[in-house]
Protein backbone atom coordinates (compact mmCIF):
# COMPACT_ATOMS: atom_id res chain seq x y z
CA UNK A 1 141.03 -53.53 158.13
CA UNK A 2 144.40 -51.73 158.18
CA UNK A 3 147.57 -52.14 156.15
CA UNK A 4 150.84 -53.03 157.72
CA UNK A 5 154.48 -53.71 156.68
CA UNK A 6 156.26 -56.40 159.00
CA UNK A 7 159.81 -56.21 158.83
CA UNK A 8 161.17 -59.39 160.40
CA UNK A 9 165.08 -60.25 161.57
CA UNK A 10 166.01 -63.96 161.72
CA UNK A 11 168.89 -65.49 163.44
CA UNK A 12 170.91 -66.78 160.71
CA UNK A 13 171.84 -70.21 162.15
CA UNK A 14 167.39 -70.83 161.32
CA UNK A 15 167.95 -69.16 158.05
CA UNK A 16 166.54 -73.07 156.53
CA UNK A 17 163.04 -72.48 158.58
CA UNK A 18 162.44 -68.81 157.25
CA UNK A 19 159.96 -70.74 154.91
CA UNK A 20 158.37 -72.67 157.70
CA UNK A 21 157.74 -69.84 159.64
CA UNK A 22 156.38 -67.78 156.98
CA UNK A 23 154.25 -70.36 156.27
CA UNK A 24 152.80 -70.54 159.33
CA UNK A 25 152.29 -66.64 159.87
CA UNK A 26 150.57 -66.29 156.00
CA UNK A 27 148.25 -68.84 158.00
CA UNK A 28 147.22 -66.57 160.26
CA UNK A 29 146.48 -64.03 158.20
CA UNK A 30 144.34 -65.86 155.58
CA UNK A 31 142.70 -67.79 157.89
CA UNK A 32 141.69 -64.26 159.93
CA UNK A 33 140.31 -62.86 156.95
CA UNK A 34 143.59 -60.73 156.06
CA UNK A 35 145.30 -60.46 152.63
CA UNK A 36 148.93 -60.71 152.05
CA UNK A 37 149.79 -58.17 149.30
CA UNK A 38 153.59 -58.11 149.22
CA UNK A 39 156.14 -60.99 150.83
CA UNK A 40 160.02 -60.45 149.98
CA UNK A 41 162.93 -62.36 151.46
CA UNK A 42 165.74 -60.42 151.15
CA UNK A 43 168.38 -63.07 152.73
CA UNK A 44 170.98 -62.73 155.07
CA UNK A 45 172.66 -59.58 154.77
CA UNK A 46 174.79 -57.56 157.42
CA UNK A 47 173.28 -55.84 160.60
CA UNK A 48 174.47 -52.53 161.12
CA UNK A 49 175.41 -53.06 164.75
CA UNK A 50 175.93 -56.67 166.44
CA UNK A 51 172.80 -58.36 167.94
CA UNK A 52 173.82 -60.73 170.28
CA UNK A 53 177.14 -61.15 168.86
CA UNK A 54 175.50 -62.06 165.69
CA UNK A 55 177.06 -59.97 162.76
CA UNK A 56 174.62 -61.22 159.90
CA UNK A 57 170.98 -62.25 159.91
CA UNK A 58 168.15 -62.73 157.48
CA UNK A 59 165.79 -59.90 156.61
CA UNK A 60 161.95 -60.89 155.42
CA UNK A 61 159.36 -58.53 154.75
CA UNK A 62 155.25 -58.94 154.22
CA UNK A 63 153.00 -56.18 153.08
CA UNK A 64 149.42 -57.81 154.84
CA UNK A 65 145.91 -55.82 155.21
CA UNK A 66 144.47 -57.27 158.52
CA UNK A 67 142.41 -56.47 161.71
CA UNK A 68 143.60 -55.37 164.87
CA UNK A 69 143.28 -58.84 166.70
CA UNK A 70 145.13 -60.71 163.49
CA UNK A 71 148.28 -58.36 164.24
CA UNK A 72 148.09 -58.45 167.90
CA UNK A 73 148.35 -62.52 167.92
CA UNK A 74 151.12 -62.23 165.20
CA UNK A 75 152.71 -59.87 167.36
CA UNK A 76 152.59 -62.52 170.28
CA UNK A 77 154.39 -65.10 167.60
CA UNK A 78 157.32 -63.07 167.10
CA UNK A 79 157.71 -62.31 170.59
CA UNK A 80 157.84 -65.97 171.68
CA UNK A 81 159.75 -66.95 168.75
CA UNK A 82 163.44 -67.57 169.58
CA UNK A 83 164.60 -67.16 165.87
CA UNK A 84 163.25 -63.77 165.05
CA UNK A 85 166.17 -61.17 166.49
CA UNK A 86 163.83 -57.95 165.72
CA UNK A 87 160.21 -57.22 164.24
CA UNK A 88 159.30 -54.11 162.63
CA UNK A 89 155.52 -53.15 162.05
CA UNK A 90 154.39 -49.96 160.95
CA UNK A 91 151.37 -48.69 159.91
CA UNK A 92 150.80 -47.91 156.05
CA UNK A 93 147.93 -45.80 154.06
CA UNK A 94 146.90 -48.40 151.34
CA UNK A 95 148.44 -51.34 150.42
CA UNK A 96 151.69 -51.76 148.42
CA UNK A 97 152.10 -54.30 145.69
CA UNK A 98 155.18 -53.19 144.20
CA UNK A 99 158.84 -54.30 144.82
CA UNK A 100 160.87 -52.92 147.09
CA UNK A 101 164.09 -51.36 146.59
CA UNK A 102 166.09 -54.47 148.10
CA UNK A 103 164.33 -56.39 145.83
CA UNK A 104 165.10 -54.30 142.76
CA UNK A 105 168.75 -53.88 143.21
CA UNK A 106 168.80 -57.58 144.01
CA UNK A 107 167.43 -58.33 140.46
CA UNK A 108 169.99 -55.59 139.08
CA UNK A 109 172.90 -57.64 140.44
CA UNK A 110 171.14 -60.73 138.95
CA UNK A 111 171.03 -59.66 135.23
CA UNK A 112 174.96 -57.92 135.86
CA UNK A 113 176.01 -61.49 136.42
């Protein structure tokens, strides 16, 4: 099995189903045999360029070691799924467990407050 990290763009008006959805998606993993190492939701935050004349969506991530047939079914999902804008999967070496950098600044700008 292969690691991957799924970058995932929601429309922000389904922002209240991101946990739904990810729900559903750790289901296919696990039930596949894959392992979810890493999930993050990073909330809505500001696209770079307009999508659709959307000017703000929410960004989740997963970290997930799985076979070639898990990812090509979760692949289908986010096609067919009206809510996710973009998808993002690349390929990694091993698996990473540790926080990303959204995620650390985010709990910088916690303790600040």
């Amino acid at each position: 099995m292969r690691h991957y990290e799924i970058t995932l763009i929601v429309h922000p008006d389904q922002s209240a189903q991101v946990g739904t959805m990810m729900d559903k998606y750790k289901e296919i993993i696990t039930t596949s045999g894959g392992k979810i190492h890493r999930e993050e939701d990073w909330g809505r935050k500001h696209l770079a360029c307009p999508i659709k004349k959307i000017y703000k969506a929410h960004y989740v991530m997963m970290n997930i070691e799985c076979g070639q047939g898990v990812l090509d079914k979760l692949n289908y999902n986010f096609r067919f799924n009206d809510a996710i804008l973009r998808n993002l999967i690349t390929s990694e070496d091993k698996a990473i467990t540790t926080p990303s950098i959204m995620m650390i600044n985010k709990d910088k700008e916690k303790r600040k407050s």
